[in-house]
Protein backbone atom coordinates (compact mmCIF):
# COMPACT_ATOMS: atom_id res chain seq x y z
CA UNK A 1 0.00 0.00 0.00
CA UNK A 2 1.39 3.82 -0.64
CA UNK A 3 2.20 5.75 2.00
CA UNK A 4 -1.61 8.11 1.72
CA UNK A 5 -2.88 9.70 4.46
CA UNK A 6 -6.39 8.68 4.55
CA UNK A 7 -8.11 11.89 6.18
CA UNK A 8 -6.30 14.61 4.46
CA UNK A 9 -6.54 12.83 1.10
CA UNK A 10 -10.41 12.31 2.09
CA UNK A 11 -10.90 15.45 2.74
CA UNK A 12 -9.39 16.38 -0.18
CA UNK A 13 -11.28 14.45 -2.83
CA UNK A 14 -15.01 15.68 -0.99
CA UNK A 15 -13.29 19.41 -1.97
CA UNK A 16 -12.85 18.86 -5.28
CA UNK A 17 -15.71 17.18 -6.29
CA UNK A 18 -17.24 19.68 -4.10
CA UNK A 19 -16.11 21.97 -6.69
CA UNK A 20 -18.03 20.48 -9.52
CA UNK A 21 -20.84 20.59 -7.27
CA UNK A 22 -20.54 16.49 -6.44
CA UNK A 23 -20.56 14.99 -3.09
CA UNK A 24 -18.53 11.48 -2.70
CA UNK A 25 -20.30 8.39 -1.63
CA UNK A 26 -18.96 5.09 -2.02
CA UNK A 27 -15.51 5.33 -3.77
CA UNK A 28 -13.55 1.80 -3.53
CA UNK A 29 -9.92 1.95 -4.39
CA UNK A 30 -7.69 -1.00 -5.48
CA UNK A 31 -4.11 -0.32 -6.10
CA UNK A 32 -2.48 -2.78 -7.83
CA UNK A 33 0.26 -3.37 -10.15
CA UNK A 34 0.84 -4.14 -13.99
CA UNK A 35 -0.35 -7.65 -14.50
CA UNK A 36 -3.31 -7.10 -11.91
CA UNK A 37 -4.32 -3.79 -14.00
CA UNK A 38 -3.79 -5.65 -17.75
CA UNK A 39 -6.15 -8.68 -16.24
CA UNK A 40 -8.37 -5.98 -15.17
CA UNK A 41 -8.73 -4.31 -18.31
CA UNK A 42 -8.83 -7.18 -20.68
CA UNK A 43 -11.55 -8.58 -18.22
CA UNK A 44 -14.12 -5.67 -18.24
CA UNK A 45 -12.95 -3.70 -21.16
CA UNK A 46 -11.71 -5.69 -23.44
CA UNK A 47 -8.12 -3.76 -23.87
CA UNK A 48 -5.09 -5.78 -24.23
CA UNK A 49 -2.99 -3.07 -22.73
CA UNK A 50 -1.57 -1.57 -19.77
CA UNK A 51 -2.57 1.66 -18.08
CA UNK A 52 -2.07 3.72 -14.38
CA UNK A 53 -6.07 3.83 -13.97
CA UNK A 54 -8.94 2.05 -14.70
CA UNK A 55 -12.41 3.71 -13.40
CA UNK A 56 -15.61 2.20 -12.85
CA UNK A 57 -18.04 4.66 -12.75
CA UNK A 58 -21.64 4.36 -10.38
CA UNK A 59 -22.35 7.85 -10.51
CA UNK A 60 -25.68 8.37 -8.78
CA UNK A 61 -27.22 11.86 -9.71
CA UNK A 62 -24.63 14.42 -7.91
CA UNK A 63 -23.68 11.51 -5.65
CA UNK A 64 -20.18 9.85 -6.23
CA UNK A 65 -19.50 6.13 -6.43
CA UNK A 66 -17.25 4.04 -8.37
CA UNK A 67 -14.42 1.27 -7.93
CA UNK A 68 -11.19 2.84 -8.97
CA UNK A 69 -8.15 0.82 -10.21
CA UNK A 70 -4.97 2.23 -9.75
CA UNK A 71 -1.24 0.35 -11.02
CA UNK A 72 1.36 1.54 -8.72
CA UNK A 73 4.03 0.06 -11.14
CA UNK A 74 2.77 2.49 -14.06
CA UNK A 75 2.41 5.29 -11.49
CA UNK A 76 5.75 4.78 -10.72
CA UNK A 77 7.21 4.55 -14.09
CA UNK A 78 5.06 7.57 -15.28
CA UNK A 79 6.45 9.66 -12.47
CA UNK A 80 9.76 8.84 -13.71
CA UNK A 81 9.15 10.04 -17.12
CA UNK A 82 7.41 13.01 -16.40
CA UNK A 83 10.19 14.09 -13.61
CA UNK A 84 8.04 14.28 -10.86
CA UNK A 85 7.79 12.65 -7.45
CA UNK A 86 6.06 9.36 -7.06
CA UNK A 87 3.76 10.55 -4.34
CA UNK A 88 2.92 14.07 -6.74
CA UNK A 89 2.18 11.29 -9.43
CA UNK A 90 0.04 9.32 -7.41
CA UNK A 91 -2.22 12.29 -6.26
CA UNK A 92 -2.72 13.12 -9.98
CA UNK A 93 -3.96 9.49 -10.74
CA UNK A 94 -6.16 9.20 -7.62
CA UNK A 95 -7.80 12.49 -8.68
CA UNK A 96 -7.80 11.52 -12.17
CA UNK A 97 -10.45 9.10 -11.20
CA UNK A 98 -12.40 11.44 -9.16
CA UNK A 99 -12.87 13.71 -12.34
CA UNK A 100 -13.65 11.38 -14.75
CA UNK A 101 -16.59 10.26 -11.78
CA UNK A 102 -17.34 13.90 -11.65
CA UNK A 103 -17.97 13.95 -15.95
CA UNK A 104 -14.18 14.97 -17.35
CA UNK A 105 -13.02 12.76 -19.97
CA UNK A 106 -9.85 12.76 -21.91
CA UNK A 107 -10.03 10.49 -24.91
CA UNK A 108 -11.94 13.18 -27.45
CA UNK A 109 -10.45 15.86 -29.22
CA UNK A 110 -9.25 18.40 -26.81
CA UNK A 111 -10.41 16.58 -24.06
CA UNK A 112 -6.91 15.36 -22.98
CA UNK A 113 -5.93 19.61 -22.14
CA UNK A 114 -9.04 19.62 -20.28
CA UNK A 115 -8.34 16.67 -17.90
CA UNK A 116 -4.70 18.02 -17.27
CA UNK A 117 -6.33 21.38 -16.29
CA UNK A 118 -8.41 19.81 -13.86
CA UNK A 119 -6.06 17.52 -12.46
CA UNK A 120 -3.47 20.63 -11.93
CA UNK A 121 -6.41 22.83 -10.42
CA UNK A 122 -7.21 20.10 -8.09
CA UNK A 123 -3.72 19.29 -6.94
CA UNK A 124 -3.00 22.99 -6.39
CA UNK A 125 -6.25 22.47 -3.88
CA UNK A 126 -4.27 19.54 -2.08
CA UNK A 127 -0.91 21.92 -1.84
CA UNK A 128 -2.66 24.79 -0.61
């Protein structure tokens, strides 16, 4: 498990999907590495590929809830690459979640700048 603590992080999450007017109910996270994730994603989605985040989403109206998969070997490689720390890294993928639950996608045109947007407004939140 990654060093997270639970209360601040908590409390940060119910803030920003505060901010898009959301309120958190039943989020389940599963971190997990490479060969869990791949499994996962050829299971349920049908990719034959790896990723940092899967997210199930069980949005209920403005209410929160989905299973969020999370590989802590791609986190860790991706925070490599990008030159940041593993724990900034992390926070951007466990948020990453939380907007696509809150209606944010990234796979459209455009949509990609959007996400990063959010994710940097939303980790500025957790720094301040």
């Amino acid at each position: 498990m990654p060093a997270i603590k639970r209360r601040a992080t908590s409390a940060w999450i119910k803030a920003v999907a505060a901010s898009y007017g959301k309120k958190i109910g039943e989020i389940g996270y599963l971190f997990t590495d490479d060969d869990k994730i791949l499994e996962v994603n050829q299971q349920f989605l049908q990719h034959d590929f790896y990723t940092d985040i899967i997210t199930f989403d069980y949005v209920e109206g403005d209410t929160l809830n989905g299973d969020i998969v999370i590989s802590l070997d791609t986190v860790r490689s991706n925070a490599e690459q990008q030159g940041t720390s593993y724990e900034e890294e992390l926070h951007r993928v466990i948020i990453h979640g939380i907007l696509h639950l809150c209606g944010i996608n990234d796979k459209g045109p455009g949509e990609r700048e959007i996400m990063e947007a959010a994710e940097n407004k939303a980790l500025a939140m957790r720094n301040s």
